[in-house]
C-alpha atoms as a PDB file:
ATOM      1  CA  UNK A   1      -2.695  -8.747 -15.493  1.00  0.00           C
ATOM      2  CA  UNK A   2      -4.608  -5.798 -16.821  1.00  0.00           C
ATOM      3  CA  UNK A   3      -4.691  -2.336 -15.795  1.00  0.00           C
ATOM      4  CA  UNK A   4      -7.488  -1.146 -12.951  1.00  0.00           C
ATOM      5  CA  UNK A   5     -10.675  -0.055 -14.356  1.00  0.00           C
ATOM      6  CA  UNK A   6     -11.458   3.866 -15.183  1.00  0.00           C
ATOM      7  CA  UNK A   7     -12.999   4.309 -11.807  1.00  0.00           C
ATOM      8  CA  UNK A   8     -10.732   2.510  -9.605  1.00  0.00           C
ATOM      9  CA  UNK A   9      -8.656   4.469  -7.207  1.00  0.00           C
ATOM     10  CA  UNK A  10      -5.702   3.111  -8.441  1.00  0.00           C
ATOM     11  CA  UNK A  11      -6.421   4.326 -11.461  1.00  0.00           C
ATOM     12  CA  UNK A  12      -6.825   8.000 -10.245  1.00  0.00           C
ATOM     13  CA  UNK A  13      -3.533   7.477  -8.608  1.00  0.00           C
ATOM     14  CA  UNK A  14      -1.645   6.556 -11.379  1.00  0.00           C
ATOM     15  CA  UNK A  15      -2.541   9.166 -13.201  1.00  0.00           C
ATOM     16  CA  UNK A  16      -0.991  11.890 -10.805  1.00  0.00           C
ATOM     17  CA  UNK A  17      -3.255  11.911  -7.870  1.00  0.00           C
ATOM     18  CA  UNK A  18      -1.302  13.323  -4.974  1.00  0.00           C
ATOM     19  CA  UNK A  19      -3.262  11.043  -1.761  1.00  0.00           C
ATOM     20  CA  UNK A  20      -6.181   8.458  -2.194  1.00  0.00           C
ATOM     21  CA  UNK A  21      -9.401   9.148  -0.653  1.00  0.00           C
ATOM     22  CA  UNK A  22      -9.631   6.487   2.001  1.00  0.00           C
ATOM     23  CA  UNK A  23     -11.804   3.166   1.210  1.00  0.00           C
ATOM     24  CA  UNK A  24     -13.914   4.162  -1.417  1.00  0.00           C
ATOM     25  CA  UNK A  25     -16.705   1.410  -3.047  1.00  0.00           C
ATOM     26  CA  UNK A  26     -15.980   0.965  -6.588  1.00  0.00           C
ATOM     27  CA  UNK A  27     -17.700  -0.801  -9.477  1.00  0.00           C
ATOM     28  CA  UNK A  28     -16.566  -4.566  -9.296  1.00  0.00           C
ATOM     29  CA  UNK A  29     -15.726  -4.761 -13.109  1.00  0.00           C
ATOM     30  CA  UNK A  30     -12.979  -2.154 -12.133  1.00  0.00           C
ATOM     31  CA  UNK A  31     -10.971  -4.871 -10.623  1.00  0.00           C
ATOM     32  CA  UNK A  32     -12.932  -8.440 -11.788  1.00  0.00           C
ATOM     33  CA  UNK A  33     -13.027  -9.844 -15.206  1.00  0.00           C
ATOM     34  CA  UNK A  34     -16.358 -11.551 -15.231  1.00  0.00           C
ATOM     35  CA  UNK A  35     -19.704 -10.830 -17.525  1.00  0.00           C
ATOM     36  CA  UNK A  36     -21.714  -9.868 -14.292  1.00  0.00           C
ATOM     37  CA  UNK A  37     -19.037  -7.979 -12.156  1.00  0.00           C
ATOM     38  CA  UNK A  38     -20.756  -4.616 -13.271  1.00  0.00           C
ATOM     39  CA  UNK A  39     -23.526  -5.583 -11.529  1.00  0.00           C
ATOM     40  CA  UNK A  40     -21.904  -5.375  -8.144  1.00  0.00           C
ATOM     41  CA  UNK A  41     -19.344  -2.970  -5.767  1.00  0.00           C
ATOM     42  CA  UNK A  42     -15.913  -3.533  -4.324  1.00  0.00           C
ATOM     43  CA  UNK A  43     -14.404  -1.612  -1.514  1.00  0.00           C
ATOM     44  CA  UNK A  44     -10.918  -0.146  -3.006  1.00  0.00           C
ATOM     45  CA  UNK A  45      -8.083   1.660  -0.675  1.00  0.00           C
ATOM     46  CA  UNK A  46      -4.664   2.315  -1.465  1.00  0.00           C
ATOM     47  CA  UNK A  47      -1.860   3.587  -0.803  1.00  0.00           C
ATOM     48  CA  UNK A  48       1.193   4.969  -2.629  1.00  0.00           C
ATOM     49  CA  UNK A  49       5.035   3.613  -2.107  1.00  0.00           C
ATOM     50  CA  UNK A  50       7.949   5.706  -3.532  1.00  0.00           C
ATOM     51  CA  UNK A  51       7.649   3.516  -7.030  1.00  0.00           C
ATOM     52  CA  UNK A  52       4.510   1.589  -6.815  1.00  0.00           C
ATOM     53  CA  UNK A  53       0.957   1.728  -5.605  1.00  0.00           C
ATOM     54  CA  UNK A  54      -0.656  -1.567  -3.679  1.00  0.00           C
ATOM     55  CA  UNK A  55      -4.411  -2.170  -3.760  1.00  0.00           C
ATOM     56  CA  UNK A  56      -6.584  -3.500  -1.212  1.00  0.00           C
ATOM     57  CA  UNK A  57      -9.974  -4.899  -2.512  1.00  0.00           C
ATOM     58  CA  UNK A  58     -12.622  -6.589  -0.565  1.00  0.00           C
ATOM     59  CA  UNK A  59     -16.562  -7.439  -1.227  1.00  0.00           C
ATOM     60  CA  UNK A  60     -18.775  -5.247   1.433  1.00  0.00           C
ATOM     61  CA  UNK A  61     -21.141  -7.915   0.620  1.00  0.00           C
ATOM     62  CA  UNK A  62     -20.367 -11.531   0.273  1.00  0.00           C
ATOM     63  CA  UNK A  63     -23.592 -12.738  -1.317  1.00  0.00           C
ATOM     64  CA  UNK A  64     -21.658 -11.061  -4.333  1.00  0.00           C
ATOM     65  CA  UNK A  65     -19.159 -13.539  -4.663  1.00  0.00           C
ATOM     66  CA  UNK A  66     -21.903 -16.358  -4.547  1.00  0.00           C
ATOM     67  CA  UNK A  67     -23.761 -14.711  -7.217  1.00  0.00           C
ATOM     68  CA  UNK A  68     -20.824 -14.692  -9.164  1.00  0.00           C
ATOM     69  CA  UNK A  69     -19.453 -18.260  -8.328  1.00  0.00           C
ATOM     70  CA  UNK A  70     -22.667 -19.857  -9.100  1.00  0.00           C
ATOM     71  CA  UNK A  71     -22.524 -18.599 -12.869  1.00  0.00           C
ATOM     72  CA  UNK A  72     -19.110 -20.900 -13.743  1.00  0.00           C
END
């Protein structure tokens, strides 16, 4: 799997960020490897373990993932 994108929260947390900001929308081709994701937004929160940071993504807008489903 690759790393986050440069704007994902993750990102900002993994490079010394003491707390994340709460959900936060996020460019999709931080988190989706497709041609159009940077075309759309993601919703990003996370938090921070003692080792390891988990992720939660969701679309804000599920005509998104139609758009992108109906280009494969």
């Amino acid at each position: 799997m690759r790393q986050p994108g440069a704007g994902a929260v993750a990102t900002a947390l993994l490079a010394g960020a003491v707390t994340a900001p709460g959900p936060t929308t996020v460019d999709a081709d931080d988190w989706i490897e497709h041609e159009d994701a940077k075309n759309y937004c993601v919703v990003e929160d996370c938090v921070r373990s003692s080792d390891s940071i988990l992720s939660m993504i969701w679309w804000k807008d599920e005509s998104q993932i139609v758009d992108l489903q109906g280009d494969d």
